[in-house]
C-alpha atoms as a PDB file:
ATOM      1  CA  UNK A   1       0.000   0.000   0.000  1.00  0.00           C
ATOM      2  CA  UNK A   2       3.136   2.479   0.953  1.00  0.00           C
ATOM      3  CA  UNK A   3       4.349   1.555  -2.405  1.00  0.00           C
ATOM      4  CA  UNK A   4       1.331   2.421  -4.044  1.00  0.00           C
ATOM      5  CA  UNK A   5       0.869   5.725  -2.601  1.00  0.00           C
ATOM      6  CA  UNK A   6       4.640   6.519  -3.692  1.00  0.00           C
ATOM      7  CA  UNK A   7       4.158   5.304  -6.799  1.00  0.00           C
ATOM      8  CA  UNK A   8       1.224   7.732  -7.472  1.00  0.00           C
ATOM      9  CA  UNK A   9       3.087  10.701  -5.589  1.00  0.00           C
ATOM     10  CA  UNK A  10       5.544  10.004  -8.217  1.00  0.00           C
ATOM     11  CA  UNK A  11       3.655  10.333 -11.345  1.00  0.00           C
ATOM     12  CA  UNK A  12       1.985  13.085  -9.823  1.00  0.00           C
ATOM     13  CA  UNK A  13       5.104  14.938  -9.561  1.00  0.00           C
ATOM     14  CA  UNK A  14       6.425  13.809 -13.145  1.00  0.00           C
ATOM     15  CA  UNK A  15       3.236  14.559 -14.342  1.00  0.00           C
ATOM     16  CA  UNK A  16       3.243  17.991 -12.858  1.00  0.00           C
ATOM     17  CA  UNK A  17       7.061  18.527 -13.853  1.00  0.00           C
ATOM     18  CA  UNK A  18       5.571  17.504 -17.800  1.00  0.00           C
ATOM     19  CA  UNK A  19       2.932  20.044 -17.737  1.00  0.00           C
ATOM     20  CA  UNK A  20       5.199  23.030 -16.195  1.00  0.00           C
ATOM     21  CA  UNK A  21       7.931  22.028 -19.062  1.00  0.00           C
ATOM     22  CA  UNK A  22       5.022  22.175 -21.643  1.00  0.00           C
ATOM     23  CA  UNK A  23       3.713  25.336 -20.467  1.00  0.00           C
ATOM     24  CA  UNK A  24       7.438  26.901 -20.417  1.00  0.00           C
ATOM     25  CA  UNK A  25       8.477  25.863 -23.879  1.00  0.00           C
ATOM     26  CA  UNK A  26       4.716  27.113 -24.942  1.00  0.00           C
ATOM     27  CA  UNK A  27       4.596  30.890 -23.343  1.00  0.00           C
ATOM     28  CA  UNK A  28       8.676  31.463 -24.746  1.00  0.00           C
ATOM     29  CA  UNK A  29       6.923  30.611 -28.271  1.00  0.00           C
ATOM     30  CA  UNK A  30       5.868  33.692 -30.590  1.00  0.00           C
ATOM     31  CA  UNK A  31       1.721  32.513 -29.625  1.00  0.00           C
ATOM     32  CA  UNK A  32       2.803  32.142 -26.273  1.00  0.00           C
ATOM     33  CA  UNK A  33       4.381  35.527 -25.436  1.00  0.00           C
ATOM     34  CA  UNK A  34       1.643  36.941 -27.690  1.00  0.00           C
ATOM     35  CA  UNK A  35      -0.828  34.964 -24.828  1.00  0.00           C
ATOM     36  CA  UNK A  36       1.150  36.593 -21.985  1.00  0.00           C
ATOM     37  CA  UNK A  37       1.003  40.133 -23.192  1.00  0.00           C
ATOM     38  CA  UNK A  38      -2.722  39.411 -23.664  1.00  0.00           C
ATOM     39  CA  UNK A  39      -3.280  38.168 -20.162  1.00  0.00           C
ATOM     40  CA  UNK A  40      -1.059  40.863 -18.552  1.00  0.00           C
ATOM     41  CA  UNK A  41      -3.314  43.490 -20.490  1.00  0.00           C
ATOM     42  CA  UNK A  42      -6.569  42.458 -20.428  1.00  0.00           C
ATOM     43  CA  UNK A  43      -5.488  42.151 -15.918  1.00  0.00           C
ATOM     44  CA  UNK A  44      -4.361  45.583 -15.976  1.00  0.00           C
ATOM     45  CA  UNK A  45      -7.472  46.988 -17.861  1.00  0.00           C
ATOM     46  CA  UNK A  46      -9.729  44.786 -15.403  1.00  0.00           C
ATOM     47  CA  UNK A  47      -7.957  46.232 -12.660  1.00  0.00           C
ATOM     48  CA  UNK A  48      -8.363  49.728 -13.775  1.00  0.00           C
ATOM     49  CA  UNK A  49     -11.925  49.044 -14.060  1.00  0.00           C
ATOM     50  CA  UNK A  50     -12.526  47.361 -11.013  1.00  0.00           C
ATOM     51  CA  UNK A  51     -10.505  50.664  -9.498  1.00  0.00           C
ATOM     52  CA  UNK A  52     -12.546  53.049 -11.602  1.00  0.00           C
ATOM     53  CA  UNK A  53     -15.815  50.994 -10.232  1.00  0.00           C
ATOM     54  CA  UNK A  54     -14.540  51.179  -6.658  1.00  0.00           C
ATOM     55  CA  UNK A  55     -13.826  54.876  -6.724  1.00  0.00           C
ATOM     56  CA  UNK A  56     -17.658  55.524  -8.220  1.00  0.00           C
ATOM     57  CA  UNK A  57     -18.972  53.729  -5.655  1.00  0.00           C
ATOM     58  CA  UNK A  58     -17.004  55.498  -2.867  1.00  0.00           C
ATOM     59  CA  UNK A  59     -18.541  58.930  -4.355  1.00  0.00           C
ATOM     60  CA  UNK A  60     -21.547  57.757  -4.586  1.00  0.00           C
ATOM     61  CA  UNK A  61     -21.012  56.207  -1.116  1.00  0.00           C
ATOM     62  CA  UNK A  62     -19.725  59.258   0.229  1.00  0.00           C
ATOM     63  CA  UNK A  63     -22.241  61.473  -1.617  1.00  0.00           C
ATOM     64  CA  UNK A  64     -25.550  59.089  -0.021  1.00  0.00           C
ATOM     65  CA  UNK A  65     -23.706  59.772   3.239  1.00  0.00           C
ATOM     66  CA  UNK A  66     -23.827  63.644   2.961  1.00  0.00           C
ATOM     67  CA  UNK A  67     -27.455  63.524   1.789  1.00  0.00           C
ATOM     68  CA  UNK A  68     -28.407  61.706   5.458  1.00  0.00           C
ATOM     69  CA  UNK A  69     -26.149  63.417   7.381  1.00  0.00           C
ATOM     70  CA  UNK A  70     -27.734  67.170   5.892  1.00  0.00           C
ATOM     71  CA  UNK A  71     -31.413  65.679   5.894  1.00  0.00           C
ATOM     72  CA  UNK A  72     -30.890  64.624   9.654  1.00  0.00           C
ATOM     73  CA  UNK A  73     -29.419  67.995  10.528  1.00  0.00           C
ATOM     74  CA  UNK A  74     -32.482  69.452   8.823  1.00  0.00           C
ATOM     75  CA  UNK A  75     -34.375  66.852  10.825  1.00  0.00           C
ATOM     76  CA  UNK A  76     -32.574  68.443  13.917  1.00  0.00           C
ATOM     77  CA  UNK A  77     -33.557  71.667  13.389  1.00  0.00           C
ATOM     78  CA  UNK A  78     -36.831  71.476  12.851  1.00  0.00           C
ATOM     79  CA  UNK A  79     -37.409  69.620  16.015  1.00  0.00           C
ATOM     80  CA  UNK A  80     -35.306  71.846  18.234  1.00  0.00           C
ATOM     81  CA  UNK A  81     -37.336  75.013  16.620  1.00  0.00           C
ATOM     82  CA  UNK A  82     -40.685  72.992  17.653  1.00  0.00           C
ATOM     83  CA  UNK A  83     -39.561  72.371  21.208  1.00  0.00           C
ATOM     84  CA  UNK A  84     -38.387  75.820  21.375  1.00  0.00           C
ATOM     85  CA  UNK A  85     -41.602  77.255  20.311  1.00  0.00           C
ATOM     86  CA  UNK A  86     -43.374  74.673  22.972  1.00  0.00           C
ATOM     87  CA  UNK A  87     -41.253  75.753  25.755  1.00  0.00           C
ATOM     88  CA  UNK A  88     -42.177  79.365  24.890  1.00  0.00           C
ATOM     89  CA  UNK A  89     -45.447  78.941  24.543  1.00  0.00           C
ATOM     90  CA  UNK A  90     -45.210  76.850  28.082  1.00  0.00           C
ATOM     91  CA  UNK A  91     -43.073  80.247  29.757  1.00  0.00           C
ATOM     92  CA  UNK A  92     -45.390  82.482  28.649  1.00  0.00           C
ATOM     93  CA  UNK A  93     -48.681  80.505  29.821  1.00  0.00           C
ATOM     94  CA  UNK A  94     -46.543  79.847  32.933  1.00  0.00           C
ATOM     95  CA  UNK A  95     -45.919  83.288  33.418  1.00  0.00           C
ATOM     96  CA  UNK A  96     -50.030  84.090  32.608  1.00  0.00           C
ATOM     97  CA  UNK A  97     -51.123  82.181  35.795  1.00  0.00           C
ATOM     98  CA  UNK A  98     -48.225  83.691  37.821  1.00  0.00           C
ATOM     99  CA  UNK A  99     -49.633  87.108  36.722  1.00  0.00           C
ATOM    100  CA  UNK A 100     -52.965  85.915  37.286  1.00  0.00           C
ATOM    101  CA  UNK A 101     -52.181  84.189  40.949  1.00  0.00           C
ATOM    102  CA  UNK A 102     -49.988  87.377  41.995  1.00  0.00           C
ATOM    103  CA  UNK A 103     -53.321  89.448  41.188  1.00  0.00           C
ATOM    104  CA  UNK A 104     -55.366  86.943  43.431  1.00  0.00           C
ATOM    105  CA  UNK A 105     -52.974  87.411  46.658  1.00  0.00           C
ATOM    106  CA  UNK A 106     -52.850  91.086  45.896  1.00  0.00           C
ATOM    107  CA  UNK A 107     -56.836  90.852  45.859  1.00  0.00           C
ATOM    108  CA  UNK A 108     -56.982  88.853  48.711  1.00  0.00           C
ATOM    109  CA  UNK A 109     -54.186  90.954  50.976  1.00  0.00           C
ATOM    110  CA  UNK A 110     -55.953  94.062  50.556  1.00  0.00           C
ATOM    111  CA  UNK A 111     -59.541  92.012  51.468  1.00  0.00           C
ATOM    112  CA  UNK A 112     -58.131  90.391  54.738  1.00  0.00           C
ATOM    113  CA  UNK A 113     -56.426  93.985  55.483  1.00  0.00           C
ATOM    114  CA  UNK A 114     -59.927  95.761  54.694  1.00  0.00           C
ATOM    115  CA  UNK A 115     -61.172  93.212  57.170  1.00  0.00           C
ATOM    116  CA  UNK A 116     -63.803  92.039  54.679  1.00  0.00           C
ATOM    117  CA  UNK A 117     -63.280  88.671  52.497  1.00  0.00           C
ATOM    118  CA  UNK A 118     -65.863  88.475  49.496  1.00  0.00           C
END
């Protein structure tokens, strides 16, 4: 069984040493070298369009980005305005029924100082 498994390890390796010779002999041929400046071309254009793709999609990434950041800002700003107004609105009633409960004790003062409460 050892022997077996060497054996095939063997003509595995011859094998692959056949193929790598074939493939040497073939790319240093005219066709072959004409098949490597082909490959090394058509990677460099796919990697200048994968690149070219990449940097579109950052912009576009970056630009999507912007647009959520400004429409949350504007998002912001309309709530803090609203709360704003709310809280004014809540002074000024607040400041109504102080008004109105200053009045009272002034109305009342002079009633228990007139000795009369109506």
């Amino acid at each position: 069984m050892n022997k077996q498994k060497n054996r095939n390890n063997a003509l595995l390796l011859l094998s692959g040493a056949i193929v790598g010779a074939a493939a040497t002999y073939y790319l240093n041929t005219p066709k072959g070298k004409q098949l490597t400046k082909s490959v090394i071309d058509t990677t460099k254009k796919t990697g200048a369009s994968i690149a070219d793709t990449a940097n579109q999609m950052t912009e576009s990434f970056r630009e999507r980005t912007n647009d959520i950041m400004s429409a949350a800002g504007s998002s912001m700003n309309t709530i803090k305005n609203k709360v704003s107004h709310k809280t004014e609105d809540v002074l000024s009633e607040a400041e109504n029924q102080l008004d109105d409960l200053a009045i009272g004790a002034s109305k009342a003062r002079k009633a228990i100082k007139n000795g009369s409460l109506s």
